[in-house]
PDB file of N, CA and C in Angstrom:
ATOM      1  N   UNK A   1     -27.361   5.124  -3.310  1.00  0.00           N
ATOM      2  CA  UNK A   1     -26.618   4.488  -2.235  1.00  0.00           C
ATOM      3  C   UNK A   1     -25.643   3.470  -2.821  1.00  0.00           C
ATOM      4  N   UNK A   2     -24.471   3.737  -2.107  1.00  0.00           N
ATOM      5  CA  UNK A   2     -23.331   2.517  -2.622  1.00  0.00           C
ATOM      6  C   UNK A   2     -23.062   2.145  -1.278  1.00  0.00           C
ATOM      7  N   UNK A   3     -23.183   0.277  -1.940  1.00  0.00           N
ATOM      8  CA  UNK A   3     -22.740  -0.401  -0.583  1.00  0.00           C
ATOM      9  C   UNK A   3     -21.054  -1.414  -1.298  1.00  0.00           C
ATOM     10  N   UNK A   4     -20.822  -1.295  -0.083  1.00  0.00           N
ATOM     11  CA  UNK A   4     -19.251  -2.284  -0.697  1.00  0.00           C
ATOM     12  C   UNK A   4     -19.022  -3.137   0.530  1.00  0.00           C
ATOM     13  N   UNK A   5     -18.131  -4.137   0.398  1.00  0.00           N
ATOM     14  CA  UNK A   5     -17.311  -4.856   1.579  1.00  0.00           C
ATOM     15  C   UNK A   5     -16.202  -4.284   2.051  1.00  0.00           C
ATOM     16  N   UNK A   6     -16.477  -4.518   3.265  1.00  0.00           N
ATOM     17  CA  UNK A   6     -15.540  -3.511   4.089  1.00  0.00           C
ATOM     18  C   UNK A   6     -13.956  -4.539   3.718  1.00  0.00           C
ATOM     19  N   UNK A   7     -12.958  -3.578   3.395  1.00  0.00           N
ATOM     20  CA  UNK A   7     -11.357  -4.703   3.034  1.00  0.00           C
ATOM     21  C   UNK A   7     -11.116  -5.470   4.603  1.00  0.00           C
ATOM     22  N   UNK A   8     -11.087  -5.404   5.413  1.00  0.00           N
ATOM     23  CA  UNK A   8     -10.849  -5.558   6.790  1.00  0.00           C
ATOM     24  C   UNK A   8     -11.925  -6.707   7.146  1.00  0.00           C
ATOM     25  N   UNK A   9     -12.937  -6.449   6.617  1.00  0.00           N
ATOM     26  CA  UNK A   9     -13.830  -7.213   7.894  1.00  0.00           C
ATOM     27  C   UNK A   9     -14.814  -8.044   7.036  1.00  0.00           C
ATOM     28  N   UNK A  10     -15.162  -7.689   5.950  1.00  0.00           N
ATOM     29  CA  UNK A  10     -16.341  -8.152   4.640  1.00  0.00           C
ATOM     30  C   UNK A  10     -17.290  -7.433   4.651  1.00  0.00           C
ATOM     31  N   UNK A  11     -17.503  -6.825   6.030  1.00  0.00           N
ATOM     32  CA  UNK A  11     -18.939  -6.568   5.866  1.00  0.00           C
ATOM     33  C   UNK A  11     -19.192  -5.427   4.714  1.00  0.00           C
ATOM     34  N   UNK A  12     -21.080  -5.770   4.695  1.00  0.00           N
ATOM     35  CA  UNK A  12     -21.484  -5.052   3.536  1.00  0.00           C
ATOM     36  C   UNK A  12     -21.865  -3.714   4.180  1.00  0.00           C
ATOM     37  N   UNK A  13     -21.433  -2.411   3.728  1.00  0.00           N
ATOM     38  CA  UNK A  13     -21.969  -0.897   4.711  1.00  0.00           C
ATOM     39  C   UNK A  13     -22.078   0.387   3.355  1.00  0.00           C
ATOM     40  N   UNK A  14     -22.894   0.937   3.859  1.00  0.00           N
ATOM     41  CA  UNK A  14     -23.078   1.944   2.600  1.00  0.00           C
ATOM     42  C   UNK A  14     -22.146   3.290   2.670  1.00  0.00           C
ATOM     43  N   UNK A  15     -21.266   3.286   1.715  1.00  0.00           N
ATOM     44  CA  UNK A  15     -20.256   4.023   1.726  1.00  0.00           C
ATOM     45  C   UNK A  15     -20.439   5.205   1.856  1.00  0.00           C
ATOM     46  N   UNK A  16     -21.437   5.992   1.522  1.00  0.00           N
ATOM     47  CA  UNK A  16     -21.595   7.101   1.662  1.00  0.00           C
ATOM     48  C   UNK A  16     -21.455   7.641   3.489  1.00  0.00           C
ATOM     49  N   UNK A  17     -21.876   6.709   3.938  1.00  0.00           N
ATOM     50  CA  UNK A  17     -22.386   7.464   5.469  1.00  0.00           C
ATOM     51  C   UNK A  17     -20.808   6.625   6.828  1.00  0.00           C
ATOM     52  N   UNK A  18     -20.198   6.043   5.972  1.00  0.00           N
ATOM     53  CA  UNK A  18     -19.104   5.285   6.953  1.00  0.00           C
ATOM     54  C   UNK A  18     -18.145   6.465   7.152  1.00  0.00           C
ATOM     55  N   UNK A  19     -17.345   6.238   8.698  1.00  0.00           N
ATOM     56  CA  UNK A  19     -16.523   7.518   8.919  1.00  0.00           C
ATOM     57  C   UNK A  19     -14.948   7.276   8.611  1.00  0.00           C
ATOM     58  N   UNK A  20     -15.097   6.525   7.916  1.00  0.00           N
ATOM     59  CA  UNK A  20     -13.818   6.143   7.352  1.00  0.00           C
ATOM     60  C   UNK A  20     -13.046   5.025   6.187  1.00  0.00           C
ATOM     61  N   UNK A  21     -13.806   5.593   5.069  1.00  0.00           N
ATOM     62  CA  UNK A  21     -13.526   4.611   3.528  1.00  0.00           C
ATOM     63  C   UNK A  21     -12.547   4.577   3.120  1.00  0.00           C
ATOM     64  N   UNK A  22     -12.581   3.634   2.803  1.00  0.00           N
ATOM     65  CA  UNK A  22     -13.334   2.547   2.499  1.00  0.00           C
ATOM     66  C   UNK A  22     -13.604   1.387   3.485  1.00  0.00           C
ATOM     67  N   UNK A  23     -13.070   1.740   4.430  1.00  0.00           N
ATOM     68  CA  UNK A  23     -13.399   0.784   5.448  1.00  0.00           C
ATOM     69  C   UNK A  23     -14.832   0.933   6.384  1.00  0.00           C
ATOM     70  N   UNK A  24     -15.458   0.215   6.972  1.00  0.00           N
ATOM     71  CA  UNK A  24     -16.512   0.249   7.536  1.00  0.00           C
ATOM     72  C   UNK A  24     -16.732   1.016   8.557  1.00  0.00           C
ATOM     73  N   UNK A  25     -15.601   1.051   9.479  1.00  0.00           N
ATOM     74  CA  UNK A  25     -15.194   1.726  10.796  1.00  0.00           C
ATOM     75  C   UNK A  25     -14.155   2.001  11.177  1.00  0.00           C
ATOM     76  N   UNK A  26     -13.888   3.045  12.134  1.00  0.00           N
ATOM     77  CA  UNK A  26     -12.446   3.737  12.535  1.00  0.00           C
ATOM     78  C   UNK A  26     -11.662   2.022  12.937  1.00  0.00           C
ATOM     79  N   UNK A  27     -12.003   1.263  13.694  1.00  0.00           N
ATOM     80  CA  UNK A  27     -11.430  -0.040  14.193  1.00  0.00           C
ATOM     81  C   UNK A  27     -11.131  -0.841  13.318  1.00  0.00           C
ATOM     82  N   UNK A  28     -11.453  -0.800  11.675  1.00  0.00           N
ATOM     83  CA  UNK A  28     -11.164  -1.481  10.523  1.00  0.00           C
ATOM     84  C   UNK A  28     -10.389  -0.877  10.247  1.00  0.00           C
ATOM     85  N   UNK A  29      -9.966   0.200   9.893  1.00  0.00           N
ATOM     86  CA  UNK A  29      -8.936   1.255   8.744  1.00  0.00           C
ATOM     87  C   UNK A  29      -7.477   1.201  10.315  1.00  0.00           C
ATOM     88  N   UNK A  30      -7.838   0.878  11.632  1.00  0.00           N
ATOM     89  CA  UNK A  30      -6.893   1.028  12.843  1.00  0.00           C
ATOM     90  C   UNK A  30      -6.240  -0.298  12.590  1.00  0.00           C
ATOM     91  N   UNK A  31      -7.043  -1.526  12.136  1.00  0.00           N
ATOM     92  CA  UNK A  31      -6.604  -2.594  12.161  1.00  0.00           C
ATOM     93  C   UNK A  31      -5.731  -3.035  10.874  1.00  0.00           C
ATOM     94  N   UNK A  32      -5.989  -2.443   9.680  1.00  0.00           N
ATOM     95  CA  UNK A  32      -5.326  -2.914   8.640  1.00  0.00           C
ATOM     96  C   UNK A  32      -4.364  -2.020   8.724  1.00  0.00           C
ATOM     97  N   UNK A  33      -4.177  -0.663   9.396  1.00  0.00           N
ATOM     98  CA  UNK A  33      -2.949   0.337   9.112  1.00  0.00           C
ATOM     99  C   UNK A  33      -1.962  -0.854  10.743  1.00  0.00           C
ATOM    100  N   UNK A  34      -2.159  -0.922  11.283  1.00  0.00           N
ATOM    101  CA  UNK A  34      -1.814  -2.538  12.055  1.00  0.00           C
ATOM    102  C   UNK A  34      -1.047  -3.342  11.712  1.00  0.00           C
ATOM    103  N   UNK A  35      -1.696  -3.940  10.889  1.00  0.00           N
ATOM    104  CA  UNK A  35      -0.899  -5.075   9.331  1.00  0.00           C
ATOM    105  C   UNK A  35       0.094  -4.420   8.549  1.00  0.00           C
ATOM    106  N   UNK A  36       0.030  -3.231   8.246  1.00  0.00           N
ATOM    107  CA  UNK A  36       1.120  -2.944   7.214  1.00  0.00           C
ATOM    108  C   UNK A  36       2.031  -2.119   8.383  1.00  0.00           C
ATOM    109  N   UNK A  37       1.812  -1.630   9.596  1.00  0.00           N
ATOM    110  CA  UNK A  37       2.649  -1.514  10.807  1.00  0.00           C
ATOM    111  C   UNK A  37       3.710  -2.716  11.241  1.00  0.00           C
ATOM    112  N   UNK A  38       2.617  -3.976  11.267  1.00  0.00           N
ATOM    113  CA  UNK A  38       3.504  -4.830  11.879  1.00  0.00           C
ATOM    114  C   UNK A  38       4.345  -6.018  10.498  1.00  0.00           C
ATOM    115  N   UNK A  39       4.166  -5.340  10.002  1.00  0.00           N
ATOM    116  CA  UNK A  39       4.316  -6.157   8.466  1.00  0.00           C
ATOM    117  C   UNK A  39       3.964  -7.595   7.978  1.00  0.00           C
ATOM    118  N   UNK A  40       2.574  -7.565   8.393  1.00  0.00           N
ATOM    119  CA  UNK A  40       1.666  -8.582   8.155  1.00  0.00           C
ATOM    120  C   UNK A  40       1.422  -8.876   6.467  1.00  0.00           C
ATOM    121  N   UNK A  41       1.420  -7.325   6.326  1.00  0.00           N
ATOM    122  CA  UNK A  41       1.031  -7.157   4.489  1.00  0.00           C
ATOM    123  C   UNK A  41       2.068  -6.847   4.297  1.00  0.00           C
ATOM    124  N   UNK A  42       2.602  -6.830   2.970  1.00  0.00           N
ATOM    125  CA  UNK A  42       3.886  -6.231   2.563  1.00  0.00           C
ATOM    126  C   UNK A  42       4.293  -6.645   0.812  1.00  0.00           C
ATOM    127  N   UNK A  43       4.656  -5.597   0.467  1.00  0.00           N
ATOM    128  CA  UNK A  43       4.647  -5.529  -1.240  1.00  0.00           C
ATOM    129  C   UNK A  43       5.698  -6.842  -1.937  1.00  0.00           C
ATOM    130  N   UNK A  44       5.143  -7.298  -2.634  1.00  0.00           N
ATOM    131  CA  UNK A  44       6.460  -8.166  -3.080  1.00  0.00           C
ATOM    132  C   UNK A  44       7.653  -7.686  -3.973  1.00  0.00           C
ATOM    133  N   UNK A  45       8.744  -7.979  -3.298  1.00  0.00           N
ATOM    134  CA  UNK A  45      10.190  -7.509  -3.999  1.00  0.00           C
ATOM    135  C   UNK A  45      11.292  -8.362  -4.262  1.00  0.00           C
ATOM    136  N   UNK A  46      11.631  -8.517  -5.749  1.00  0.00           N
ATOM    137  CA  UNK A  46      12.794  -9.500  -5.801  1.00  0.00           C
ATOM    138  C   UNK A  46      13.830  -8.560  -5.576  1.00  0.00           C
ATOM    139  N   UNK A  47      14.533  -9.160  -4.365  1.00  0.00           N
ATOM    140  CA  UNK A  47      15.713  -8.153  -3.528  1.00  0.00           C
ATOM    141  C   UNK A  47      16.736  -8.351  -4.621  1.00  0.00           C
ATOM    142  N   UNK A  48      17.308  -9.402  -5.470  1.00  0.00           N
ATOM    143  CA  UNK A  48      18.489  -9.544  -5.902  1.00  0.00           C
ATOM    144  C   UNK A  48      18.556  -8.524  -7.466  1.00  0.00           C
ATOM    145  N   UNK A  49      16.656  -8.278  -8.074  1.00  0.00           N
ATOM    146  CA  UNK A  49      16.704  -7.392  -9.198  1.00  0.00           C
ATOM    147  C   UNK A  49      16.895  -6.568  -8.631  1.00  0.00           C
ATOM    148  N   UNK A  50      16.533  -6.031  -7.336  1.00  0.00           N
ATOM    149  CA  UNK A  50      16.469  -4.497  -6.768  1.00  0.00           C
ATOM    150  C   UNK A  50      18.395  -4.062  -6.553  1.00  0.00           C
ATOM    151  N   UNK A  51      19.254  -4.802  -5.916  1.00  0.00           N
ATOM    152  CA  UNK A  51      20.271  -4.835  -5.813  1.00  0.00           C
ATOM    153  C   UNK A  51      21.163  -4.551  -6.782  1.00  0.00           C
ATOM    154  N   UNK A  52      20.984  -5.580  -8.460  1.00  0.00           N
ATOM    155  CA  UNK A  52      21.350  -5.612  -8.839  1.00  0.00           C
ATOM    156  C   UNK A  52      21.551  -3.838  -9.646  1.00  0.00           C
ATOM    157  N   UNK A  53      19.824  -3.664  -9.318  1.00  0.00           N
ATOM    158  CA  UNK A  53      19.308  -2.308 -10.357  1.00  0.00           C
ATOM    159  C   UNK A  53      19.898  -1.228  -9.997  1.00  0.00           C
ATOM    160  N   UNK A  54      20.592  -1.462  -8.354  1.00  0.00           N
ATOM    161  CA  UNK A  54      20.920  -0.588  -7.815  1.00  0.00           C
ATOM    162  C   UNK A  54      22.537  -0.108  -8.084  1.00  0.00           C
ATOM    163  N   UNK A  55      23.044  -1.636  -7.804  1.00  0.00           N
ATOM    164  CA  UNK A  55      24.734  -1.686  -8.916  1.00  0.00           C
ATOM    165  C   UNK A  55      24.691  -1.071  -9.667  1.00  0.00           C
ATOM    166  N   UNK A  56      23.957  -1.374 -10.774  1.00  0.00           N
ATOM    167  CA  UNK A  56      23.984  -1.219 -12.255  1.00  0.00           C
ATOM    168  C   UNK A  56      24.554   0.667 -12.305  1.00  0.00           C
ATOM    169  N   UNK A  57      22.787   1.574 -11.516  1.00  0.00           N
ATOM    170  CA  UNK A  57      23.016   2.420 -11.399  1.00  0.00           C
ATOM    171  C   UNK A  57      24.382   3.421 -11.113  1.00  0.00           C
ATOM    172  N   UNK A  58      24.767   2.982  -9.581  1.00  0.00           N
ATOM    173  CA  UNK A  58      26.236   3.336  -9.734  1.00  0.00           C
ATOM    174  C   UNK A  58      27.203   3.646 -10.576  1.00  0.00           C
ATOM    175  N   UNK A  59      27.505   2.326 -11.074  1.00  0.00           N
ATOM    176  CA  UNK A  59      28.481   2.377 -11.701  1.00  0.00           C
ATOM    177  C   UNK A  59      28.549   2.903 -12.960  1.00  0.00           C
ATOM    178  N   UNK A  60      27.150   3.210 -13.694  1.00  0.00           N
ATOM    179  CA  UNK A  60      26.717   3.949 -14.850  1.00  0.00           C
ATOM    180  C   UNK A  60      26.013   5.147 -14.923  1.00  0.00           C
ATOM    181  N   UNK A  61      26.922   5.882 -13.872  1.00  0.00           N
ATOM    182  CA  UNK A  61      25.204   7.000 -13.548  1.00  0.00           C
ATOM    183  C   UNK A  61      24.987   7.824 -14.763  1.00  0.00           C
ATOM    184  N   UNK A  62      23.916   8.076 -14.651  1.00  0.00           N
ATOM    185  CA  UNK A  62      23.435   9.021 -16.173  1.00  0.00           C
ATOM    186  C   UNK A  62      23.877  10.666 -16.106  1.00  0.00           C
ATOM    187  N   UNK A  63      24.718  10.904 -17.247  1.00  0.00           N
ATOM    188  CA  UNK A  63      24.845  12.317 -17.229  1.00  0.00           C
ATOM    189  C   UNK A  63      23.882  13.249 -17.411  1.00  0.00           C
ATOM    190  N   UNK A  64      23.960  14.913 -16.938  1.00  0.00           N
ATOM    191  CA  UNK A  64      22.891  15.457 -16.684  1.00  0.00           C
ATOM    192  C   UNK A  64      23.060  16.024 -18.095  1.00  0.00           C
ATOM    193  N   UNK A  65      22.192  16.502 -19.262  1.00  0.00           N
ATOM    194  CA  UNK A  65      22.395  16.965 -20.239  1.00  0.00           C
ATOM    195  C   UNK A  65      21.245  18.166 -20.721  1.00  0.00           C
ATOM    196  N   UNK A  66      21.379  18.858 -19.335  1.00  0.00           N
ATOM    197  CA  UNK A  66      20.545  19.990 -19.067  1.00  0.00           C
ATOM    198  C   UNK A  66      21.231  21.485 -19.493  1.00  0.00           C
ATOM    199  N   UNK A  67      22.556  21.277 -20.031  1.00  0.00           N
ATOM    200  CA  UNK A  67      22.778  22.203 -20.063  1.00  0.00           C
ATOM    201  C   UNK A  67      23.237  22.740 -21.450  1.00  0.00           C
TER     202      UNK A  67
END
């Protein structure tokens, strides 16, 4: 038997028999897909490297040398 904390809620539940893991219950895995719905959670991004990475690209695009 493996028990873990549910990410959502803490609780401790044995993973094998939950109907929806890693979370404890359908209302845990409903609630955190919720959070990254309402963008509660959200990945961290430095917008100005992403921008820049994105310039860069453009203006240097890589030739294809497939042939």
């Amino acid at each position: 038997m493996t028990f873990i904390h549910c990410p959502c809620c803490g609780k401790l539940f044995e993973l094998e028999i939950s109907e929806a893991p890693p979370f404890c219950s359908a209302r845990c895995k409903m609630a955190d897909l919720n959070c990254w719905l309402s963008e509660s959670y959200s990945l961290p991004v430095d917008i100005n490297a992403f921008i820049e990475e994105k310039i860069a690209g453009t203006q240097n695009p890589q030739e294809d040398d497939s042939e």
